[in-house]
PDB file of N, CA and C in Angstrom:
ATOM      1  N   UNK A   1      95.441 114.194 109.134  1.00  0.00           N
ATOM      2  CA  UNK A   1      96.655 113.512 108.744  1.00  0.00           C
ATOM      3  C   UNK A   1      97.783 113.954 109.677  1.00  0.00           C
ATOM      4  N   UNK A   2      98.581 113.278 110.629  1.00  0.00           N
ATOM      5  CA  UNK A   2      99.256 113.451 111.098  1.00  0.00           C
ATOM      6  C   UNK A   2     100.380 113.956 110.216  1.00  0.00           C
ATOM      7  N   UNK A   3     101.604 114.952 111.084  1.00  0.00           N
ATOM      8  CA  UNK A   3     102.713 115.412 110.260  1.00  0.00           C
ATOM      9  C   UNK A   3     104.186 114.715 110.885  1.00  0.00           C
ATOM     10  N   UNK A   4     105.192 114.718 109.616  1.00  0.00           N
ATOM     11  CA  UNK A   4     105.924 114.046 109.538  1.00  0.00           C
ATOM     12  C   UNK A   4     106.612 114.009 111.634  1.00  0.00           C
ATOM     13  N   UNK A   5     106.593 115.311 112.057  1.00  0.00           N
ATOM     14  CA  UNK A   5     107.202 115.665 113.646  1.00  0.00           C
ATOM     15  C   UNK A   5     105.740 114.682 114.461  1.00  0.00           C
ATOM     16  N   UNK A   6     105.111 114.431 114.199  1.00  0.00           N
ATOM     17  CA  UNK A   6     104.161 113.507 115.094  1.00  0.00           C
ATOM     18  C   UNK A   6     104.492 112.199 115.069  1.00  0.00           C
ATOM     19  N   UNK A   7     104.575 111.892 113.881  1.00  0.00           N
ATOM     20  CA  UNK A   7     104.937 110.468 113.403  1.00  0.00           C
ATOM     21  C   UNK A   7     106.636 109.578 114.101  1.00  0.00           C
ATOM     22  N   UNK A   8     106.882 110.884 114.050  1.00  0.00           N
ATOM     23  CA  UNK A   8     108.541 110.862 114.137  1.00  0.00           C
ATOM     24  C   UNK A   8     108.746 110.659 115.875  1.00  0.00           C
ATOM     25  N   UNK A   9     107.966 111.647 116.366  1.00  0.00           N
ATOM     26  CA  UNK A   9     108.110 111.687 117.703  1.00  0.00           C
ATOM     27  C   UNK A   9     107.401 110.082 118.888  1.00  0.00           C
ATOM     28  N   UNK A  10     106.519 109.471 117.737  1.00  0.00           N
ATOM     29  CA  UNK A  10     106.040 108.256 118.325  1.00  0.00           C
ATOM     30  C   UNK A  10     107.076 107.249 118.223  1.00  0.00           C
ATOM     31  N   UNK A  11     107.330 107.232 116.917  1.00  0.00           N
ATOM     32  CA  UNK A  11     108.511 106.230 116.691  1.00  0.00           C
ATOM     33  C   UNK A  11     109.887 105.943 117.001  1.00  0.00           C
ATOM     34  N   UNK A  12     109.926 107.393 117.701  1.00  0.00           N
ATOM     35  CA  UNK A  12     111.104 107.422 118.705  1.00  0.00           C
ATOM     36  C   UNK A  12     110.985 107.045 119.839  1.00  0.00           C
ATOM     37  N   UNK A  13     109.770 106.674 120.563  1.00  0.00           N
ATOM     38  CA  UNK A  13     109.708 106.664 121.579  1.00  0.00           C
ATOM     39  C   UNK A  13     109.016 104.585 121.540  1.00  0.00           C
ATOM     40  N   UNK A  14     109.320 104.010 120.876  1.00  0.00           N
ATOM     41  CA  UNK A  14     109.890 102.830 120.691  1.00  0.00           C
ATOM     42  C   UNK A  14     110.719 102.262 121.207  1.00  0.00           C
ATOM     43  N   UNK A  15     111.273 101.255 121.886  1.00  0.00           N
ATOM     44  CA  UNK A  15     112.049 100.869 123.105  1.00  0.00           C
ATOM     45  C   UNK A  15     112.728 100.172 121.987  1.00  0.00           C
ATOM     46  N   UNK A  16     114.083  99.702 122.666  1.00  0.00           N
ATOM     47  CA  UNK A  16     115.203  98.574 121.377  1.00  0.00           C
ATOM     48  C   UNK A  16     114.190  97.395 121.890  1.00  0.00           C
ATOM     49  N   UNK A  17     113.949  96.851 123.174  1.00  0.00           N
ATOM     50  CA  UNK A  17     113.553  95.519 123.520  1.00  0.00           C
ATOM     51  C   UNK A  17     112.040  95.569 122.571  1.00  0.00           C
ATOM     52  N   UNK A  18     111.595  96.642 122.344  1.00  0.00           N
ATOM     53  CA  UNK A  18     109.994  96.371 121.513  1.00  0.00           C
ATOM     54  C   UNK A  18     110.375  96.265 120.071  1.00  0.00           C
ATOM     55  N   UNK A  19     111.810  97.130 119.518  1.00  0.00           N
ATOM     56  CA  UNK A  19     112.019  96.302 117.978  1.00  0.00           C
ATOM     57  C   UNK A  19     112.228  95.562 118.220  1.00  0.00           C
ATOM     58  N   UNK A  20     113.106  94.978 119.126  1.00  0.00           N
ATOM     59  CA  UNK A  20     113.430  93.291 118.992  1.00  0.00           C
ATOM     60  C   UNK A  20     112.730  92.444 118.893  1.00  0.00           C
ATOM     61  N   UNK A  21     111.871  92.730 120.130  1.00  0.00           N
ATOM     62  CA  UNK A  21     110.241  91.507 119.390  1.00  0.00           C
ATOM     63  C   UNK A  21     109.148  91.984 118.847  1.00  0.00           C
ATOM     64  N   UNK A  22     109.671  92.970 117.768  1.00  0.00           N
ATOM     65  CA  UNK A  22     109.013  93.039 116.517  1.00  0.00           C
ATOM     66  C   UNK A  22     109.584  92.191 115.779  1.00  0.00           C
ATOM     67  N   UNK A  23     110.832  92.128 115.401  1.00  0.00           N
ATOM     68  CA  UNK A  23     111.964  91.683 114.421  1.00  0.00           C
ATOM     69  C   UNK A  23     111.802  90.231 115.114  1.00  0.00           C
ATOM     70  N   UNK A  24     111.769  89.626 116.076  1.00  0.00           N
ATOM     71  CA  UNK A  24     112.198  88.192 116.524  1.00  0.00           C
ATOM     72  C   UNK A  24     110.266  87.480 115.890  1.00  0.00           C
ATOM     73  N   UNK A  25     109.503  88.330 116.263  1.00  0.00           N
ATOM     74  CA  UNK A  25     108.114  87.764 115.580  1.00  0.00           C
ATOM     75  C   UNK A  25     108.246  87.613 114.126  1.00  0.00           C
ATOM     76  N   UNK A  26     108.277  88.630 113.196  1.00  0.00           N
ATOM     77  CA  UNK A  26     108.547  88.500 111.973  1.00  0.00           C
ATOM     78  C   UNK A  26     109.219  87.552 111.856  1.00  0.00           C
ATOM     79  N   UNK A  27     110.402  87.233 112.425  1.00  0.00           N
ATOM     80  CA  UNK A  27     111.330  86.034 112.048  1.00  0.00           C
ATOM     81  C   UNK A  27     110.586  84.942 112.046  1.00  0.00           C
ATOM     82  N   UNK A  28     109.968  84.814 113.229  1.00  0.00           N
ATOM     83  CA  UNK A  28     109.099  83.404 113.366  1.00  0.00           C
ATOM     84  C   UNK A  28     108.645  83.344 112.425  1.00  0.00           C
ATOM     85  N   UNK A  29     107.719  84.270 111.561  1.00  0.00           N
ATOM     86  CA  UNK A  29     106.852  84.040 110.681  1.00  0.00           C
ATOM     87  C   UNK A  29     107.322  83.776 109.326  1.00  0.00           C
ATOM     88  N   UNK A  30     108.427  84.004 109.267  1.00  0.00           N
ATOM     89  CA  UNK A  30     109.182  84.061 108.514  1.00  0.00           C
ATOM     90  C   UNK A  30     109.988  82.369 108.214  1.00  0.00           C
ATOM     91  N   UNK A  31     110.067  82.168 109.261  1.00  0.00           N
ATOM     92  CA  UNK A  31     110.710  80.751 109.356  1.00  0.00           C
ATOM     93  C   UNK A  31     109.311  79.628 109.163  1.00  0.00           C
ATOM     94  N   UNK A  32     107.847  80.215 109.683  1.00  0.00           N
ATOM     95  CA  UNK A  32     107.186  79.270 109.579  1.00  0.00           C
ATOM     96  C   UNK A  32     106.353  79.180 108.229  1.00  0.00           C
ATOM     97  N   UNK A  33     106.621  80.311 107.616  1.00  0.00           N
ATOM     98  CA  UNK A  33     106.362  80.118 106.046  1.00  0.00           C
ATOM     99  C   UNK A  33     107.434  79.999 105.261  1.00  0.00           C
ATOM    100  N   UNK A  34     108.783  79.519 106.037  1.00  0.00           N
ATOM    101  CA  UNK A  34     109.501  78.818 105.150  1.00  0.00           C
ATOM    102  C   UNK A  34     110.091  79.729 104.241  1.00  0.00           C
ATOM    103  N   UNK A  35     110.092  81.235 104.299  1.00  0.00           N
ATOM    104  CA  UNK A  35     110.859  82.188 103.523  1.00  0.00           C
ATOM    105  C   UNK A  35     112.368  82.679 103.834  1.00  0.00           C
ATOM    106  N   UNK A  36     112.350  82.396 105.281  1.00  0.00           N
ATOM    107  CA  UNK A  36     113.649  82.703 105.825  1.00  0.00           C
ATOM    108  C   UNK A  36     113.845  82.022 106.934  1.00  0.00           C
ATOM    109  N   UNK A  37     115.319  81.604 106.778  1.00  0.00           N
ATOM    110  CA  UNK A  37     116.156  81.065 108.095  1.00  0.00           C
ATOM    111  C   UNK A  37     115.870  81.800 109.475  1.00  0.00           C
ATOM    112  N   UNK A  38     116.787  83.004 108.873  1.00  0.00           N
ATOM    113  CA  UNK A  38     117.326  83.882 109.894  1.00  0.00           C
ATOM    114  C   UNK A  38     118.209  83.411 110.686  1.00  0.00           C
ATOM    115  N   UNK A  39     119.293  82.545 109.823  1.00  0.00           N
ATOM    116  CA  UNK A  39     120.709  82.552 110.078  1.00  0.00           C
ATOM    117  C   UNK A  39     121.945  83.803 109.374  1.00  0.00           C
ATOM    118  N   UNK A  40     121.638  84.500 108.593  1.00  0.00           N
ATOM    119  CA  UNK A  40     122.193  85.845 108.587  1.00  0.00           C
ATOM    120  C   UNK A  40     121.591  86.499 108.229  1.00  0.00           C
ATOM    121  N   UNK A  41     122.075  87.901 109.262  1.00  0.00           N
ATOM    122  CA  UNK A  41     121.052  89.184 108.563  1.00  0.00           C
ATOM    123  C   UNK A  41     122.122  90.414 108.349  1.00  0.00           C
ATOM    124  N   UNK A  42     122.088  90.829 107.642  1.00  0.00           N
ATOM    125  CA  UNK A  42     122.724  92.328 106.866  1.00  0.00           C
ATOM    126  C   UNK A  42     121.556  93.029 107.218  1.00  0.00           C
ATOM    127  N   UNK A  43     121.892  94.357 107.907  1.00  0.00           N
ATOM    128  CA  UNK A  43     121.211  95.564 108.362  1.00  0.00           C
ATOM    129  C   UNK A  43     122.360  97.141 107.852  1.00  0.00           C
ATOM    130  N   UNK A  44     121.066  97.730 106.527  1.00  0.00           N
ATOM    131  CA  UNK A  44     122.255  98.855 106.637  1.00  0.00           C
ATOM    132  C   UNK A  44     121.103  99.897 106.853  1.00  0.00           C
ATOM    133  N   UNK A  45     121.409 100.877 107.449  1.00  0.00           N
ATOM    134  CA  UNK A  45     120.550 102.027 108.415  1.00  0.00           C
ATOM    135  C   UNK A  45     121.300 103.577 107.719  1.00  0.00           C
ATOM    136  N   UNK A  46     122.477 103.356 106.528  1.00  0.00           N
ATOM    137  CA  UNK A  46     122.933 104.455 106.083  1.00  0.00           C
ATOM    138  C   UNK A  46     122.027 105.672 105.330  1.00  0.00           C
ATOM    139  N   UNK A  47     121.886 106.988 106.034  1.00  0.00           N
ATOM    140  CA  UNK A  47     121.035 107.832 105.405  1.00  0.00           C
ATOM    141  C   UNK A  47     121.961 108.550 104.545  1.00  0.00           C
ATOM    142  N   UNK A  48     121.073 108.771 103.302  1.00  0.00           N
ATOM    143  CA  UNK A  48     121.722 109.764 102.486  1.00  0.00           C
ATOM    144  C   UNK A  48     120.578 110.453 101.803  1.00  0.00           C
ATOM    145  N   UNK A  49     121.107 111.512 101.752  1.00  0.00           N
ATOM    146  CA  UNK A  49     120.164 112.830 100.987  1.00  0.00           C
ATOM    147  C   UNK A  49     119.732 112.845  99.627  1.00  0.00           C
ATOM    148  N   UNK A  50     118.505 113.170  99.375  1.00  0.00           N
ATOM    149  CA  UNK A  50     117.768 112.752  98.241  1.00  0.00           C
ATOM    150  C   UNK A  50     117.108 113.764  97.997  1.00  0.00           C
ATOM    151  N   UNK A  51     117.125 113.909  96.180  1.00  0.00           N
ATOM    152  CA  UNK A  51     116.060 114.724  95.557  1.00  0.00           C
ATOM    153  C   UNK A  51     114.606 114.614  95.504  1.00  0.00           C
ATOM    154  N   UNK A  52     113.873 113.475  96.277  1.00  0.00           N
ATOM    155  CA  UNK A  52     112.857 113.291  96.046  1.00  0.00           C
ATOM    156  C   UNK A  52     112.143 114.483  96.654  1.00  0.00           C
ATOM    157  N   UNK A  53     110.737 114.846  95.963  1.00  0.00           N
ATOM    158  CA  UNK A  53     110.331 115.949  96.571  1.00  0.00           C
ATOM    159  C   UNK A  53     108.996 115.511  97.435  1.00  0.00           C
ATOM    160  N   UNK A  54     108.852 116.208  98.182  1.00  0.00           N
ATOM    161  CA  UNK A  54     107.640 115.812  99.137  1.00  0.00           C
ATOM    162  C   UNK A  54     105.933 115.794  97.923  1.00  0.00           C
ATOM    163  N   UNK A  55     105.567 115.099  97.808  1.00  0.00           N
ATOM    164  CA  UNK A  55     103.743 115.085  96.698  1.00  0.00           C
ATOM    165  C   UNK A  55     103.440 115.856  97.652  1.00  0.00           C
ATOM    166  N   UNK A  56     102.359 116.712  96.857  1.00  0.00           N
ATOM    167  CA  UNK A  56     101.001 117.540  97.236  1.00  0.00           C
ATOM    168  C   UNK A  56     100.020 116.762  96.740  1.00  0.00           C
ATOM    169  N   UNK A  57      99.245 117.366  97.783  1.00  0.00           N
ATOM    170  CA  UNK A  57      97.564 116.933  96.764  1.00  0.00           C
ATOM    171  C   UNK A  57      97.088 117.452  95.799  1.00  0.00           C
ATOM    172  N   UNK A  58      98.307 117.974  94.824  1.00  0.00           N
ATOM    173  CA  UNK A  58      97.467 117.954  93.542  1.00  0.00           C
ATOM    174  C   UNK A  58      98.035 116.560  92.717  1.00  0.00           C
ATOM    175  N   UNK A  59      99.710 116.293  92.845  1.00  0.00           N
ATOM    176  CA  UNK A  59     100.093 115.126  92.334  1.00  0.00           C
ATOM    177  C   UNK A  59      99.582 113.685  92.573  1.00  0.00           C
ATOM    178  N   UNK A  60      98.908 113.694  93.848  1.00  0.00           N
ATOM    179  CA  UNK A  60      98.309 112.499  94.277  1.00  0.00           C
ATOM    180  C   UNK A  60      97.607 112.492  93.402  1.00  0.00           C
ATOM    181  N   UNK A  61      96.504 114.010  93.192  1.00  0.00           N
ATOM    182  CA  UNK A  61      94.967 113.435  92.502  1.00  0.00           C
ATOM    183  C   UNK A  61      94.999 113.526  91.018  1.00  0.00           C
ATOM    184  N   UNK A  62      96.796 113.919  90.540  1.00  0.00           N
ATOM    185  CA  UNK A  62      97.140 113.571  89.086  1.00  0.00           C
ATOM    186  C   UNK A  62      96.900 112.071  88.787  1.00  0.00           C
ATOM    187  N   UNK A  63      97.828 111.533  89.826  1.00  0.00           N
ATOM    188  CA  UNK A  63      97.911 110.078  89.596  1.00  0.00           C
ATOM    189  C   UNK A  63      96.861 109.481  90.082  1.00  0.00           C
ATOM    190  N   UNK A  64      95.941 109.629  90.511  1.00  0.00           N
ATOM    191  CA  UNK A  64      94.605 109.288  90.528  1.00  0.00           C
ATOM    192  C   UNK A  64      93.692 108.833  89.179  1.00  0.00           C
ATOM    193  N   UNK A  65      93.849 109.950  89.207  1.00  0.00           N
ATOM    194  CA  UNK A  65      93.180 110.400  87.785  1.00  0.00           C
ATOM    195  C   UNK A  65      93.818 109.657  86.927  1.00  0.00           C
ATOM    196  N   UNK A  66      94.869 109.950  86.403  1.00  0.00           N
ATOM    197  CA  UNK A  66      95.419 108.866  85.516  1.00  0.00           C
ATOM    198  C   UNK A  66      95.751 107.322  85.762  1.00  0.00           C
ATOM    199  N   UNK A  67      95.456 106.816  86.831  1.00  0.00           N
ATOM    200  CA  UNK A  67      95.005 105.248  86.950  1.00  0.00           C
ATOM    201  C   UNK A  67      93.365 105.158  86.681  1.00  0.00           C
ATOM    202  N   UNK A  68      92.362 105.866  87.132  1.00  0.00           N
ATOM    203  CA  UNK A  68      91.274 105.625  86.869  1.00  0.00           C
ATOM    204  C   UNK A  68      91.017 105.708  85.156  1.00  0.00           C
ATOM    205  N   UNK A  69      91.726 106.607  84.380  1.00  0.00           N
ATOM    206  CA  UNK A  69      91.523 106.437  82.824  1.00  0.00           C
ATOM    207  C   UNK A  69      92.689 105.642  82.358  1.00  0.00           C
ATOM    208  N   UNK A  70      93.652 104.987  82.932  1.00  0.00           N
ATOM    209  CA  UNK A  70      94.068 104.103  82.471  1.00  0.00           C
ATOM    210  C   UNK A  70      93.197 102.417  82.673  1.00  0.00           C
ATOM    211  N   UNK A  71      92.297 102.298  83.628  1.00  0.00           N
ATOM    212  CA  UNK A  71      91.493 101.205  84.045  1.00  0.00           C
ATOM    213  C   UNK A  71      90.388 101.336  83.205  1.00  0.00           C
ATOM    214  N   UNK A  72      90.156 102.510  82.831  1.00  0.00           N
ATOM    215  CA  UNK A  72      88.963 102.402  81.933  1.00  0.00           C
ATOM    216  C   UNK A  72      89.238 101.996  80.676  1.00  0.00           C
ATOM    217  N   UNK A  73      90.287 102.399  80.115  1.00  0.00           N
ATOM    218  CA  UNK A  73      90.845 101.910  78.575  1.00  0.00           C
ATOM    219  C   UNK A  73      90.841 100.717  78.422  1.00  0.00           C
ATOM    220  N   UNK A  74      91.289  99.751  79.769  1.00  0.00           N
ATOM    221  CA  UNK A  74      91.724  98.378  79.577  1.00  0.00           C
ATOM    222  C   UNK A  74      90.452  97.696  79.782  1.00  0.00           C
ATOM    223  N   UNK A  75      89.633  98.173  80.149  1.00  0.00           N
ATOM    224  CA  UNK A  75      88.001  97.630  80.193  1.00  0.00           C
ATOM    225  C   UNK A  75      87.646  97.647  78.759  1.00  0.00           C
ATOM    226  N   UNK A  76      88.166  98.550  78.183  1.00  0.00           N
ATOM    227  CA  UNK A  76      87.428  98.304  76.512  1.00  0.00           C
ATOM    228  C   UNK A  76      88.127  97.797  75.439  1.00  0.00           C
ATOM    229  N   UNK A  77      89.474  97.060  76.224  1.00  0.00           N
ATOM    230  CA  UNK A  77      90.115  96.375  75.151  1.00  0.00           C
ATOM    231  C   UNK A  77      89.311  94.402  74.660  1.00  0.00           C
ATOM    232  N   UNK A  78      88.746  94.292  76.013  1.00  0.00           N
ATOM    233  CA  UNK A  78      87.933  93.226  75.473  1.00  0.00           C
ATOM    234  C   UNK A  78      86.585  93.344  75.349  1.00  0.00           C
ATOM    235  N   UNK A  79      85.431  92.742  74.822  1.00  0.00           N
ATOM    236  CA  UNK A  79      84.274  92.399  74.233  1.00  0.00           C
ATOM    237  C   UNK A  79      83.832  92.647  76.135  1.00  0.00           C
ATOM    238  N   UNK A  80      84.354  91.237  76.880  1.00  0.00           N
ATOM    239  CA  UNK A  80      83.654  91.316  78.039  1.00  0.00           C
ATOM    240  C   UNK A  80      84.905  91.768  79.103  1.00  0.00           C
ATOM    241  N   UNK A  81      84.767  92.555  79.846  1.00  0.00           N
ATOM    242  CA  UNK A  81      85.534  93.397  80.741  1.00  0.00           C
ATOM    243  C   UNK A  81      86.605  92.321  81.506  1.00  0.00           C
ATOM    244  N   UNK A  82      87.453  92.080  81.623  1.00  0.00           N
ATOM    245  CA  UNK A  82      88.485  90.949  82.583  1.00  0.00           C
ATOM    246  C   UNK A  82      88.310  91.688  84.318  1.00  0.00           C
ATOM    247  N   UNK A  83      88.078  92.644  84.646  1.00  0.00           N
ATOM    248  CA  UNK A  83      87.902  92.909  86.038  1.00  0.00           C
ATOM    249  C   UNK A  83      86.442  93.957  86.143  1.00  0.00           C
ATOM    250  N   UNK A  84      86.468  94.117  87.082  1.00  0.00           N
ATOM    251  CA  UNK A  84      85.414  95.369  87.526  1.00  0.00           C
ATOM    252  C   UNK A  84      86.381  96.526  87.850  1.00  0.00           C
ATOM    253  N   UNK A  85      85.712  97.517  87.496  1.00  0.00           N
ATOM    254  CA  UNK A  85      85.692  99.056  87.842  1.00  0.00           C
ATOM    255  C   UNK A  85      85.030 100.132  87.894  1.00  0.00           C
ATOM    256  N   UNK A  86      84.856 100.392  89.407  1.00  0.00           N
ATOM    257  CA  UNK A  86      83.943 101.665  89.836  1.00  0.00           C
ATOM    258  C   UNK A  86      84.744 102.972  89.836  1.00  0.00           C
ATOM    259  N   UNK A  87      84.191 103.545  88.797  1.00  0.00           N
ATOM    260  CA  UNK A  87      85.286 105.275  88.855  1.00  0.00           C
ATOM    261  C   UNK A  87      84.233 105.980  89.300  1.00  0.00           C
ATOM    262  N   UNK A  88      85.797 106.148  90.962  1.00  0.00           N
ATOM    263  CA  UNK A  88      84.732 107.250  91.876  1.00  0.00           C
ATOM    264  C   UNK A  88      85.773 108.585  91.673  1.00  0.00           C
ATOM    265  N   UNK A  89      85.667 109.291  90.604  1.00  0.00           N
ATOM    266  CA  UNK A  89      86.196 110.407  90.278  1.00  0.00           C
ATOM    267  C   UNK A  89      85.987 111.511  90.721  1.00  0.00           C
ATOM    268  N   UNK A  90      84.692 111.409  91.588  1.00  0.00           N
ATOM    269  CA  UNK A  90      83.850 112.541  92.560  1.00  0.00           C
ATOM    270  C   UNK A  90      84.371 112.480  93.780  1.00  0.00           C
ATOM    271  N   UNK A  91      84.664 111.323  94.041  1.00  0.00           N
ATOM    272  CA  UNK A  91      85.385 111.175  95.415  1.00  0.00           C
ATOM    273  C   UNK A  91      86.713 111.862  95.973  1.00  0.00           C
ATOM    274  N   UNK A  92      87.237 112.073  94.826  1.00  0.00           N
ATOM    275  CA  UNK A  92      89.121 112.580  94.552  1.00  0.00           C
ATOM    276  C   UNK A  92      88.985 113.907  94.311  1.00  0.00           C
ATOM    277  N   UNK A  93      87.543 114.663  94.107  1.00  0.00           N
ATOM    278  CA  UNK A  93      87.435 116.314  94.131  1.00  0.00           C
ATOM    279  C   UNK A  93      87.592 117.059  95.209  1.00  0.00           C
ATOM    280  N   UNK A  94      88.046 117.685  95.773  1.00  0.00           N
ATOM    281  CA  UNK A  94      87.528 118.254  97.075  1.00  0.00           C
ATOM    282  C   UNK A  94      86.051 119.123  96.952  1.00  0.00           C
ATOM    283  N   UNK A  95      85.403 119.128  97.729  1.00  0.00           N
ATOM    284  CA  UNK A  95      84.138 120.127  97.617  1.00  0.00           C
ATOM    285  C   UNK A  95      83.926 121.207  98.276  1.00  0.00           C
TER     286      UNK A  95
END
């Protein structure tokens, strides 16, 4: 897994002319599914400091865990199941 200084250091090294035709493609696509003009755009880039805390891998494999027994409950609310679900609960252990 790359760390946040790897990630950071690629994405800096991003040219303005390569966002631009990132942002000018999206637009197209944007215009050709008819979701957006792209006759005005509001851009706000303001950082501000936040309590959020960085997850570990134990909170990930909390919430793991608790979507896989929340998917299982809803499997037994009907007679015949409305989706499929494979609980790979072995998978989310480390060994």
């Amino acid at each position: 897994m790359p760390r946040k200084s790897s990630l950071q250091s690629l994405v800096s090294k991003i040219t303005a002319f390569t966002r631009e035709r990132i942002v000018r493609a999206h637009l197209m696509l944007a215009k050709a599914e008819k979701i957006e003009t792209g006759r005005v755009v509001a851009i706000d880039s303001t950082v501000t400091a936040t309590d959020i805390k960085t997850p570990y891998d134990s909170d990930l494999l909390a919430c793991s865990m608790e979507m896989c027994r929340l998917l299982e409950q809803g499997q037994k609310l009907t007679p015949e199941p409305l989706y499929r679900f494979t609980h790979h609960k072995r998978r989310n252990v480390r060994e």
